[in-house]
N, C-alpha and C. Protein backbone atom coordinates (compact mmCIF):
# COMPACT_ATOMS: atom_id res chain seq x y z
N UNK A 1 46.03 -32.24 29.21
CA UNK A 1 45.54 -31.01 29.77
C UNK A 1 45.38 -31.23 31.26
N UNK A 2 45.88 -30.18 31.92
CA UNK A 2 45.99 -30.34 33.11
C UNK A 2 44.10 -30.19 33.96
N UNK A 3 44.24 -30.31 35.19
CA UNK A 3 42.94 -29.66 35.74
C UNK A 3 42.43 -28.70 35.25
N UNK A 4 44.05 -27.69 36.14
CA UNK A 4 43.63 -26.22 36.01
C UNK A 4 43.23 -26.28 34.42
N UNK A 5 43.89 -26.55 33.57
CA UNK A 5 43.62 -25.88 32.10
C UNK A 5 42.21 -26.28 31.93
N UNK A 6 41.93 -27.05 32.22
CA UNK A 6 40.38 -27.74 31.90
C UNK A 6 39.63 -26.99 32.83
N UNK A 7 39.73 -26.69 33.78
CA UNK A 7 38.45 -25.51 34.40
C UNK A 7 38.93 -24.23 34.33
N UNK A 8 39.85 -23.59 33.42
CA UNK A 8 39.75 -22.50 32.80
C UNK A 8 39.00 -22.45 31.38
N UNK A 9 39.51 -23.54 31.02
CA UNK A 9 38.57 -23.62 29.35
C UNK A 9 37.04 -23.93 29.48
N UNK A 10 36.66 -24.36 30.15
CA UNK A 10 35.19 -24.69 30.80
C UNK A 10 34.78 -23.71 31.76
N UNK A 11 35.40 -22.41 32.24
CA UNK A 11 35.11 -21.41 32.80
C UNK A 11 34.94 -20.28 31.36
N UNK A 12 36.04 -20.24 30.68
CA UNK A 12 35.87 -19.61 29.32
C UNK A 12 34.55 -19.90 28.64
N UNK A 13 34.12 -21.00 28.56
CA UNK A 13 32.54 -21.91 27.49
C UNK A 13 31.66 -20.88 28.12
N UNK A 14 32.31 -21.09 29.45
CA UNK A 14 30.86 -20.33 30.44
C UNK A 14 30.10 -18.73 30.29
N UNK A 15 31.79 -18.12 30.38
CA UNK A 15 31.95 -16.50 29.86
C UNK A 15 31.53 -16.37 28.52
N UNK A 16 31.40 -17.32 27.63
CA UNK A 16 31.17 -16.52 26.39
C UNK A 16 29.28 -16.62 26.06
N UNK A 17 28.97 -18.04 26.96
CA UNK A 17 27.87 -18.21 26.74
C UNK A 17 27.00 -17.36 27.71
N UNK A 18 27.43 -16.64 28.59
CA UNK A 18 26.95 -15.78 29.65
C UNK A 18 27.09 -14.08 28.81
N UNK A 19 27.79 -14.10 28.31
CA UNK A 19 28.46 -13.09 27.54
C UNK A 19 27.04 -12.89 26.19
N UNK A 20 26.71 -13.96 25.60
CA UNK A 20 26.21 -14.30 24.74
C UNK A 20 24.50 -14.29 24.78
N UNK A 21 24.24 -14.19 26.30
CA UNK A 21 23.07 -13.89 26.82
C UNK A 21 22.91 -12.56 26.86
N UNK A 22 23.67 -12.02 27.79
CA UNK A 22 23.29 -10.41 28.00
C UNK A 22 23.39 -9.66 26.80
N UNK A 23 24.01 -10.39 25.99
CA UNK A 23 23.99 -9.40 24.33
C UNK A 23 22.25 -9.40 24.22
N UNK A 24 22.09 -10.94 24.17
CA UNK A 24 20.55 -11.19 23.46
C UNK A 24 19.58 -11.08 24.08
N UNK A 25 19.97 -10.64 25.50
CA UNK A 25 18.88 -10.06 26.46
C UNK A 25 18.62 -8.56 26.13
N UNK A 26 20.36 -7.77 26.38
CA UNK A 26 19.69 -6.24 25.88
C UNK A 26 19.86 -6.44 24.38
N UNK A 27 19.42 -7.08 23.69
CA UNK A 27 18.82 -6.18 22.08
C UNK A 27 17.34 -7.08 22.11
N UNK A 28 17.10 -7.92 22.78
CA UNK A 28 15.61 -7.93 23.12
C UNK A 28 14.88 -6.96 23.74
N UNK A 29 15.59 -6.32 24.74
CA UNK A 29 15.55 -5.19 25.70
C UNK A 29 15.29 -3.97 24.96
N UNK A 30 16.10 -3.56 24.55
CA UNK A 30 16.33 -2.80 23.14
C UNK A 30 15.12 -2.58 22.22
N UNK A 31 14.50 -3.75 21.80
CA UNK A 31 13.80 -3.88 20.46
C UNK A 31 12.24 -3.64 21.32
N UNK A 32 12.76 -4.40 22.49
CA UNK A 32 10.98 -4.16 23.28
C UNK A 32 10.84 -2.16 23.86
N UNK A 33 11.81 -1.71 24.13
CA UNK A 33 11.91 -0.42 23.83
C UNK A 33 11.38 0.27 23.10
N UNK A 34 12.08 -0.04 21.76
CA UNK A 34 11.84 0.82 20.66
C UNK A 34 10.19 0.75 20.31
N UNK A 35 9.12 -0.60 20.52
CA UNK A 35 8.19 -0.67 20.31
C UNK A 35 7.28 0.28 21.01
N UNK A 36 7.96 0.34 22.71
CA UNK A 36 7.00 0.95 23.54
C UNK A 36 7.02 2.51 22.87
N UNK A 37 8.41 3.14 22.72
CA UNK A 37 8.29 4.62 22.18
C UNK A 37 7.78 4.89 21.19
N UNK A 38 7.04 3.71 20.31
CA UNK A 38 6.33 3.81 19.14
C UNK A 38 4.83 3.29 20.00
N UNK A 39 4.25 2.89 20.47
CA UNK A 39 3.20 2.57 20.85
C UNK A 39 3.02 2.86 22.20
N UNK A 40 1.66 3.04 22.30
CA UNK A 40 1.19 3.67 23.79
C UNK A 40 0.19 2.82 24.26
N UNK A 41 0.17 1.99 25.67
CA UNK A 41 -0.69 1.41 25.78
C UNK A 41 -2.55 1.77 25.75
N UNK A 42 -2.32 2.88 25.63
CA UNK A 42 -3.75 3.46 25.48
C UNK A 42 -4.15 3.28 24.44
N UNK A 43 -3.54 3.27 23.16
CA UNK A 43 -3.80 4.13 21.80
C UNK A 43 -3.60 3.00 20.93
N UNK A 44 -4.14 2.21 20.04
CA UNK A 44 -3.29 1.89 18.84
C UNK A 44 -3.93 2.85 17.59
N UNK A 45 -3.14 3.19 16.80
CA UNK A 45 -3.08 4.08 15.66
C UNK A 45 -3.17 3.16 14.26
N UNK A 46 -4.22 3.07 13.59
CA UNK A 46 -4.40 2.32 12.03
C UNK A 46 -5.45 2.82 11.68
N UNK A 47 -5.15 2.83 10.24
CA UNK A 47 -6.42 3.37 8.95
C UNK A 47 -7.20 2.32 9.07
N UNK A 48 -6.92 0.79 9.50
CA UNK A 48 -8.09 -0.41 8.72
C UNK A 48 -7.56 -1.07 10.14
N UNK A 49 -8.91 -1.49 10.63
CA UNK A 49 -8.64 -3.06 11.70
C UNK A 49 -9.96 -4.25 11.11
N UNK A 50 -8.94 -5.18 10.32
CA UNK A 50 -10.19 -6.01 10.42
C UNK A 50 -10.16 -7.25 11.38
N UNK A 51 -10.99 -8.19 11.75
CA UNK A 51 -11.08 -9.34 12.71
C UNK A 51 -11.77 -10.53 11.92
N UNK A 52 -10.61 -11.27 11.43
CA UNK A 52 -11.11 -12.69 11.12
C UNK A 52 -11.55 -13.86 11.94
N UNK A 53 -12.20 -14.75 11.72
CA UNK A 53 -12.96 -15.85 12.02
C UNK A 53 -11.56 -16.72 12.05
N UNK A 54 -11.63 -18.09 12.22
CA UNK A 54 -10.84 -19.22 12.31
C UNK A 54 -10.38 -19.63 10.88
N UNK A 55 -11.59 -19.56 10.12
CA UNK A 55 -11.27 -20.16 8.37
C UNK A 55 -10.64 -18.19 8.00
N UNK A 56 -10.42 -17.37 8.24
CA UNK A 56 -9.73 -16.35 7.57
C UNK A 56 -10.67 -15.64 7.36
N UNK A 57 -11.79 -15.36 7.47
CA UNK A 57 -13.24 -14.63 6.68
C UNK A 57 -12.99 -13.56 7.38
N UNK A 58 -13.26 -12.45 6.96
CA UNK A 58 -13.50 -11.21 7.87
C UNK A 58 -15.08 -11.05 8.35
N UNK A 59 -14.67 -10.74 9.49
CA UNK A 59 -16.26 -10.50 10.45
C UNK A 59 -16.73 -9.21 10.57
N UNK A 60 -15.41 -8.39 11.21
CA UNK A 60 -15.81 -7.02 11.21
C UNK A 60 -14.46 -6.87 11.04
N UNK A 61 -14.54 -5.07 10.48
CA UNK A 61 -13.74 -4.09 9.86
C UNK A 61 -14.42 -3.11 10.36
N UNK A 62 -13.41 -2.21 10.60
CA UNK A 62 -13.47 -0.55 10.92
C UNK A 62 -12.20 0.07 10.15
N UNK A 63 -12.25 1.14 9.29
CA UNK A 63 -11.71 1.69 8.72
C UNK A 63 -11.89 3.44 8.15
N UNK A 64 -11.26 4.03 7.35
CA UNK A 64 -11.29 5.15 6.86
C UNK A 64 -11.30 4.79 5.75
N UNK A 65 -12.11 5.96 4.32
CA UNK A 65 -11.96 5.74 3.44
C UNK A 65 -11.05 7.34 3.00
N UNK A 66 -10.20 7.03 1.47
CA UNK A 66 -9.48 7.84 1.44
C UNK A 66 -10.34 9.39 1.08
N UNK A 67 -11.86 9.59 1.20
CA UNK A 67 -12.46 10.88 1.17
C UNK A 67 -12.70 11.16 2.15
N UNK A 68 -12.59 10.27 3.49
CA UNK A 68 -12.56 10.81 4.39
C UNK A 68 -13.82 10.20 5.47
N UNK A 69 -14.53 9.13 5.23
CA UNK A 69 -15.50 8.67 5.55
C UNK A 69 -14.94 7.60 6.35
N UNK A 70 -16.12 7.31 7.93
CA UNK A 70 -15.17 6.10 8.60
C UNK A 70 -16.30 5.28 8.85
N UNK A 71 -16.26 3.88 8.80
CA UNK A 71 -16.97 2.76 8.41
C UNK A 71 -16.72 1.66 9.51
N UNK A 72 -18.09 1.18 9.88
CA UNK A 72 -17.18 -0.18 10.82
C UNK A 72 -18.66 -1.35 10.32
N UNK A 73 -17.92 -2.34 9.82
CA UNK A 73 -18.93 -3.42 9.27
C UNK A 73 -18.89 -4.89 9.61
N UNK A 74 -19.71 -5.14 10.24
CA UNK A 74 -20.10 -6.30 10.59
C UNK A 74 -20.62 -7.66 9.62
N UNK A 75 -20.12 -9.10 9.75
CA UNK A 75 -19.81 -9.85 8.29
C UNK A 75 -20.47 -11.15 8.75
N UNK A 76 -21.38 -11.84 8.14
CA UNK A 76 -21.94 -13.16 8.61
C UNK A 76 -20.75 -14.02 8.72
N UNK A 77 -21.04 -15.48 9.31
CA UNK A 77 -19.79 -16.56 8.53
C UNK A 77 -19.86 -16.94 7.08
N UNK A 78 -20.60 -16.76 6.24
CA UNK A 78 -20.89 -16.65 4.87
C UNK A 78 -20.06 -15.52 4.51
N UNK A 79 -19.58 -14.24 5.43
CA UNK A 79 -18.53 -13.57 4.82
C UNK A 79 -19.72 -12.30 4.18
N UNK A 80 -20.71 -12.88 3.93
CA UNK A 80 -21.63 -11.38 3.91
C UNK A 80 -21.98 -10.27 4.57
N UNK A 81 -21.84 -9.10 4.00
CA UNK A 81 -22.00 -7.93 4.89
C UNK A 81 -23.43 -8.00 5.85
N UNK A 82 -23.55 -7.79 6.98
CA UNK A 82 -25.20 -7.29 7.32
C UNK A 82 -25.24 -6.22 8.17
N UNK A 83 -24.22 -5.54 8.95
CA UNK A 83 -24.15 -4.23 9.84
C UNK A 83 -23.10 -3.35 8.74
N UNK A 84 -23.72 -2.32 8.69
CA UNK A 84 -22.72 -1.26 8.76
C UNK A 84 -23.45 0.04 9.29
N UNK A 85 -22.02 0.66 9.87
CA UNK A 85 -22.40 2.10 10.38
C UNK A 85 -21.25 3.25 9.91
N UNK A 86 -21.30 4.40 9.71
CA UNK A 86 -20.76 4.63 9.32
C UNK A 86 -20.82 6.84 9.16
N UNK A 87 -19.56 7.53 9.29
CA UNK A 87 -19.94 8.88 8.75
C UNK A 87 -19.15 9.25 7.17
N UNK A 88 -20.21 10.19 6.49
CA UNK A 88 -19.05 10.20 4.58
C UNK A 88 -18.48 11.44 4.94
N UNK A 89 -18.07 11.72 3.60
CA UNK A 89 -17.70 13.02 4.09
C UNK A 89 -18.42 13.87 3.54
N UNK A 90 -19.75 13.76 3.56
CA UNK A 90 -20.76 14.44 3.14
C UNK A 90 -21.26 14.98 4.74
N UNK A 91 -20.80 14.53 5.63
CA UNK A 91 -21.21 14.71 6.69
C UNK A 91 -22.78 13.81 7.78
N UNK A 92 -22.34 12.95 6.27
CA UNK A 92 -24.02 12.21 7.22
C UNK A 92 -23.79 10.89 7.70
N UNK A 93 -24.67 10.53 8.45
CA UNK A 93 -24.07 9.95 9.47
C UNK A 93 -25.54 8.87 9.43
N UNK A 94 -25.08 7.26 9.14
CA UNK A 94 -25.91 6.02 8.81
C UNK A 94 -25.93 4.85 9.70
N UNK A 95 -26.55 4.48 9.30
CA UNK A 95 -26.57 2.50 10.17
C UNK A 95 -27.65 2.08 9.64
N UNK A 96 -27.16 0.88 8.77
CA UNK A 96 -27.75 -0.29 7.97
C UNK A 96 -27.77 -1.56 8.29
N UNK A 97 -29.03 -2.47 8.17
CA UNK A 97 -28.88 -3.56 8.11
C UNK A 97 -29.33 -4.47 6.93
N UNK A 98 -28.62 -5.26 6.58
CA UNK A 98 -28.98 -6.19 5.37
C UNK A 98 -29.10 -7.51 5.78
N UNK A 99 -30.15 -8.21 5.20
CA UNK A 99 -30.83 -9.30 5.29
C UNK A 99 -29.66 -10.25 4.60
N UNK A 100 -29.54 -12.05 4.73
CA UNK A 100 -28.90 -12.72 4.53
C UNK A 100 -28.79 -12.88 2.80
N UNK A 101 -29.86 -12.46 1.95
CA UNK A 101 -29.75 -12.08 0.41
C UNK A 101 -29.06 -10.90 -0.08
N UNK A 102 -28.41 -10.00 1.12
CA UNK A 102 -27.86 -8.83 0.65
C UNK A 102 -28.77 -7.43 0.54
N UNK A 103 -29.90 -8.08 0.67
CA UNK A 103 -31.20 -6.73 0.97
C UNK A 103 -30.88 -5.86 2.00
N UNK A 104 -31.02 -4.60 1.76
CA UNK A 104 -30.92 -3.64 2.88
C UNK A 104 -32.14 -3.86 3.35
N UNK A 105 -32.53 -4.03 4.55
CA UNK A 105 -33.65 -3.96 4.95
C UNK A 105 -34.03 -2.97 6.61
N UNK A 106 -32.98 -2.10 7.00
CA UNK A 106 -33.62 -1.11 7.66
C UNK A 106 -32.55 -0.14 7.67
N UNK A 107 -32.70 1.18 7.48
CA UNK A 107 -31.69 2.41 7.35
C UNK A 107 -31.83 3.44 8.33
N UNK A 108 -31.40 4.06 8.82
CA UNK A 108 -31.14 4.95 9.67
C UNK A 108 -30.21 6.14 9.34
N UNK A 109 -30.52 7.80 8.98
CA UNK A 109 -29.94 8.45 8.34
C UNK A 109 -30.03 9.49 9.36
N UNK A 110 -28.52 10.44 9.55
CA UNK A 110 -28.85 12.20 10.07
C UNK A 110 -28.17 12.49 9.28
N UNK A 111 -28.94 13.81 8.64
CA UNK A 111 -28.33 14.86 7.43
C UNK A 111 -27.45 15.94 8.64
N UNK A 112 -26.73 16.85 7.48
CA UNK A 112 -26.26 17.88 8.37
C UNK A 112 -26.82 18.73 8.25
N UNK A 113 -28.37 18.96 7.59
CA UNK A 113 -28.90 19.89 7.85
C UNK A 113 -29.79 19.69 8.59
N UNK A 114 -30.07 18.98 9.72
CA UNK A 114 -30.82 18.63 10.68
C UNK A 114 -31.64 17.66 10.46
N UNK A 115 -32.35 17.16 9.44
CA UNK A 115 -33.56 16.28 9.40
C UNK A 115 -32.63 14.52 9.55
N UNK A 116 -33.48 13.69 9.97
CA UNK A 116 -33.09 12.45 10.03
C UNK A 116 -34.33 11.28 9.24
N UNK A 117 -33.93 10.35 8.88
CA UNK A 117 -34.48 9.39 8.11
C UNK A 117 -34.92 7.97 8.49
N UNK A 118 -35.82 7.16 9.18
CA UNK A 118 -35.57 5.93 9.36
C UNK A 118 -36.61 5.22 8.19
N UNK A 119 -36.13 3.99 7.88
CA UNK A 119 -36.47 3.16 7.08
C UNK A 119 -36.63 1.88 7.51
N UNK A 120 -37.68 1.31 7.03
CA UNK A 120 -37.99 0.10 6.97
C UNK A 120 -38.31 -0.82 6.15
N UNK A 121 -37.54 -1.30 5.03
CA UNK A 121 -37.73 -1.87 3.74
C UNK A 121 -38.02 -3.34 3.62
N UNK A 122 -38.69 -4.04 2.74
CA UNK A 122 -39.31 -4.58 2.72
C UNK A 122 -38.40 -5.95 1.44
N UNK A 123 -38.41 -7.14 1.84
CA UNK A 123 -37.90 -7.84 0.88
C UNK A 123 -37.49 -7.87 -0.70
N UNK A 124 -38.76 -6.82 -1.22
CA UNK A 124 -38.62 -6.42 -2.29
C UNK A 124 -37.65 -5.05 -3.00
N UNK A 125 -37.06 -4.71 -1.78
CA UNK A 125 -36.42 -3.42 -1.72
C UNK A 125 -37.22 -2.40 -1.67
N UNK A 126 -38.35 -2.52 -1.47
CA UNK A 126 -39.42 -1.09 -1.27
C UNK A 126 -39.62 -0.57 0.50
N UNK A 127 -39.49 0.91 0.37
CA UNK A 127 -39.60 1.25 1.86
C UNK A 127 -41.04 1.44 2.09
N UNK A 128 -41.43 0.58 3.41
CA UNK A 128 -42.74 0.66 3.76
C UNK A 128 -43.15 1.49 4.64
N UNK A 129 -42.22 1.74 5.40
CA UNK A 129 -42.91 2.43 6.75
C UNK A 129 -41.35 3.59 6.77
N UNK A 130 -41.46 4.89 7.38
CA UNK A 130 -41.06 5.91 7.15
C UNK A 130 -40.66 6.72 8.08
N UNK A 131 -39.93 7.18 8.83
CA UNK A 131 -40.01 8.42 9.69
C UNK A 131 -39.21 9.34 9.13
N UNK A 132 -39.88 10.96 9.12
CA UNK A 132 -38.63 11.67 8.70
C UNK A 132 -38.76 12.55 9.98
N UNK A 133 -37.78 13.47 10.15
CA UNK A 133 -37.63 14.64 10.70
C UNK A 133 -37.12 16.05 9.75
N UNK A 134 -37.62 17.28 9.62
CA UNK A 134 -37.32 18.43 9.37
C UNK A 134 -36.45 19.43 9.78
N UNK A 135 -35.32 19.60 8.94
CA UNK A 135 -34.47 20.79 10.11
C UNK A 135 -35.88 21.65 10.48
N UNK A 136 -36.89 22.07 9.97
CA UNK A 136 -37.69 23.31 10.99
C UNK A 136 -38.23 22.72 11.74
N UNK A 137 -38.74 21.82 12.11
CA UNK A 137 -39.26 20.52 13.49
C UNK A 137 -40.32 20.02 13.22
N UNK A 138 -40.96 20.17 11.66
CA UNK A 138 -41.78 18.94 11.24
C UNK A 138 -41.31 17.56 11.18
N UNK A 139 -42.02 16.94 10.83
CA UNK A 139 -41.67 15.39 11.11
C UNK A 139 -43.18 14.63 10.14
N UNK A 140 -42.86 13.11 9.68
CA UNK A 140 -43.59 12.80 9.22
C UNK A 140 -43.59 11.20 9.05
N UNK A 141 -44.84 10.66 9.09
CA UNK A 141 -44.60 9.05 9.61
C UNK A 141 -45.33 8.92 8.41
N UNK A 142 -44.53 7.50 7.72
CA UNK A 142 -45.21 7.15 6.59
C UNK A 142 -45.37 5.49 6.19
N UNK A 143 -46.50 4.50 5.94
CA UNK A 143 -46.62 3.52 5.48
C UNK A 143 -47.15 3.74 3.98
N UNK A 144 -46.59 2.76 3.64
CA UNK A 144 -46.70 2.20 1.87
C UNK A 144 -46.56 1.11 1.48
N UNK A 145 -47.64 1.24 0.74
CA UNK A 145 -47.90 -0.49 0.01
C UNK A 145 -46.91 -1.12 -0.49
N UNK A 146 -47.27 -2.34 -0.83
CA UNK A 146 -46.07 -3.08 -1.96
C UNK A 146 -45.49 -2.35 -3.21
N UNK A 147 -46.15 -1.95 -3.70
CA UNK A 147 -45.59 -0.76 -4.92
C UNK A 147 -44.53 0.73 -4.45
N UNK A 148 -44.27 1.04 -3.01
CA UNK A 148 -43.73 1.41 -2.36
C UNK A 148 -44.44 3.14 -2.42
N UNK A 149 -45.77 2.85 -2.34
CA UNK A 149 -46.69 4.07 -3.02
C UNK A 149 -47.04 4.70 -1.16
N UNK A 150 -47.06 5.93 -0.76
CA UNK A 150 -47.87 6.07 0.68
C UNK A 150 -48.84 5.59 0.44
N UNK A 151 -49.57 5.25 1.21
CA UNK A 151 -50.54 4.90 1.70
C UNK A 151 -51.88 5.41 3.29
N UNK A 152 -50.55 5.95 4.21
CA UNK A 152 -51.34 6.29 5.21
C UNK A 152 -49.80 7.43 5.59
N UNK A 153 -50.33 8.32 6.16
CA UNK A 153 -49.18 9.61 6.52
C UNK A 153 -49.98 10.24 7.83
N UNK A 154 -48.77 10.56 8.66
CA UNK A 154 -49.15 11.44 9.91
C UNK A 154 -47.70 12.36 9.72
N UNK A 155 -48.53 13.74 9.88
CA UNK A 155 -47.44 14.94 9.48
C UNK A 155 -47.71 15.93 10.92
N UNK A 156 -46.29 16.78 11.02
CA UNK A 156 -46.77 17.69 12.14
C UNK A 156 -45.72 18.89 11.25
N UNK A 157 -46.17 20.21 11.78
CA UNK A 157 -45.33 21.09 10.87
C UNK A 157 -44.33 21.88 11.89
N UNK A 158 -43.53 22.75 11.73
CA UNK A 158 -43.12 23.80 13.08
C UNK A 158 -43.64 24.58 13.78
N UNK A 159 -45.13 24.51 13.01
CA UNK A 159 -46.03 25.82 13.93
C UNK A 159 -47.03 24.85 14.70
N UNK A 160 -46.58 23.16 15.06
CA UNK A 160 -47.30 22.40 15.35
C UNK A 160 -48.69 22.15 15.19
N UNK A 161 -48.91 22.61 13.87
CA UNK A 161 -49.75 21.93 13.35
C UNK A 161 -49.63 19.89 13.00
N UNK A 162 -50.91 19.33 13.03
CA UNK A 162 -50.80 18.12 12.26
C UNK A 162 -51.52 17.73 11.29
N UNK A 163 -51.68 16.65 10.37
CA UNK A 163 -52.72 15.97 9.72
C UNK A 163 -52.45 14.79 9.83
N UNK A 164 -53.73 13.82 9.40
CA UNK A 164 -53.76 12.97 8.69
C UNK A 164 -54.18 12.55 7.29
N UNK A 165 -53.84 11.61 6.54
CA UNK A 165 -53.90 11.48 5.15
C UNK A 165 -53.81 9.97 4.96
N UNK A 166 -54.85 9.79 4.29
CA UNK A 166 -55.31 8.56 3.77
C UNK A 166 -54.89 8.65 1.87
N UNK A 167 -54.30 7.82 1.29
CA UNK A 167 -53.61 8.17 -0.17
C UNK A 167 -54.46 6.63 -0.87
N UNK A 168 -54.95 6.89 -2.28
CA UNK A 168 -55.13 5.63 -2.98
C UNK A 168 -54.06 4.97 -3.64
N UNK A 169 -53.71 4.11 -4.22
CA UNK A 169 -53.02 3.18 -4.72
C UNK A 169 -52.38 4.32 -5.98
N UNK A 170 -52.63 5.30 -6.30
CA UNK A 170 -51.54 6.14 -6.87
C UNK A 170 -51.12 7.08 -6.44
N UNK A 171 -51.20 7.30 -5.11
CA UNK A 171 -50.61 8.37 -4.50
C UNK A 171 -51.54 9.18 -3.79
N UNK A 172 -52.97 9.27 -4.87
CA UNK A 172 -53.61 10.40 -4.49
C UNK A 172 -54.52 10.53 -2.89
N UNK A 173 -54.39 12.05 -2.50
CA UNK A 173 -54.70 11.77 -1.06
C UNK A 173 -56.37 11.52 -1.44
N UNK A 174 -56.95 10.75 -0.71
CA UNK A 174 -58.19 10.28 -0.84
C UNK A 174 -59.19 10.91 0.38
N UNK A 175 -58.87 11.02 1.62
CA UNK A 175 -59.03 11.66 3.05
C UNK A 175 -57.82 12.67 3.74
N UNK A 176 -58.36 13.66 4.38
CA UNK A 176 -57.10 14.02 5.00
C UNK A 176 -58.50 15.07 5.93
N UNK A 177 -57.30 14.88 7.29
CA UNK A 177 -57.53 15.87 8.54
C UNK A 177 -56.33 16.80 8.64
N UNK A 178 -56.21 18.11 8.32
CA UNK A 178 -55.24 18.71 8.88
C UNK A 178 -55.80 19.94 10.07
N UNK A 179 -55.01 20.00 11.35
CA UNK A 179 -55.82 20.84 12.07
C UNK A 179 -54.12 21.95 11.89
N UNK A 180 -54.31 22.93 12.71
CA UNK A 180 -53.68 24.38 12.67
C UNK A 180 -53.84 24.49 13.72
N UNK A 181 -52.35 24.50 14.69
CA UNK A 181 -51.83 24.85 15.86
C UNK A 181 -52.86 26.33 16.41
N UNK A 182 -52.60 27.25 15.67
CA UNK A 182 -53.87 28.49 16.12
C UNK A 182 -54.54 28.84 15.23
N UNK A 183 -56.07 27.75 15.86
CA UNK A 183 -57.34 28.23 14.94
C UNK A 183 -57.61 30.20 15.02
């Protein structure tokens, strides 16, 4: 083989492997395309994102459920639930926390008919202490014993009235002050 033939055939190696690039450049080109016209850097679009730990555990999840309720929950490294927040499609709208035994131990509720709920539960699963709100704009603060019985109540009504109420160990009110917004 002469020179020339040898730096044409070694100019040829060159062309095909140059040739052989720009193919695999544009269908990389190509494929990184097609992703962008499917995705927007603003936006990603999914029913479920969860985020695992190193060993695979899920930590947190945010998702939809198929009635229509959307959920985002927070996961010990034990993989146990202890945050969630969340709306159903009942329209109400929560945030829970659970203790390392799986106990709920404080709740947070808005209805859609205006009133809201907080809780404060107690190892035993009993709620001790209470706030409610009234769609008409009463409201009412409540502690309770271990038996999860009231015990002590402060109430206000919409015509801003209030009381207080002292309850015995079965419920019954034992004391109470209620005054009336207009004596």
């Amino acid at each position: 083989m002469s020179e020339t033939e040898a730096r044409f055939d070694r100019l040829e190696r060159q062309a095909r492997r140059l040739w052989a690039l720009v193919v695999g450049v544009g269908l990389a080109l190509g494929a990184g395309l097609a992703l962008v016209a499917t995705t927007s850097p603003d936006e990603l679009t999914v029913r479920r994102l969860s985020v695992v730990d190193d060993n695979e555990k899920s930590r947190f999840a945010v998702g939809t459920d198929s009635d229509g309720a959307a959920k985002m929950r927070i996961y010990d490294p034990n993989g146990k639930l202890r945050f969630a927040v969340g709306t159903g499609s009942d329209e109400v709208a929560g945030l829970t926390l659970i203790d390392p035994n799986g106990k709920l131990r404080f709740a947070v509720a808005a209805f859609p008919d205006g009133s809201a709920h907080l809780q404060l539960i107690d190892h035993n699963g009993k709620s001790r202490f209470a706030v409610v709100t009234f769609p008409d704009g009463g409201a009412r603060l409540q502690l309770a014993d271990l038996n999860d019985k009231a015990r002590f109540a402060v109430v206000t009504n919409s015509d801003e009235g209030a009381g207080l109420m002292l309850y015995d160990s079965n419920g019954k009110v034992i004391w109470s002050k209620i005054s009336a917004s207009n004596p």
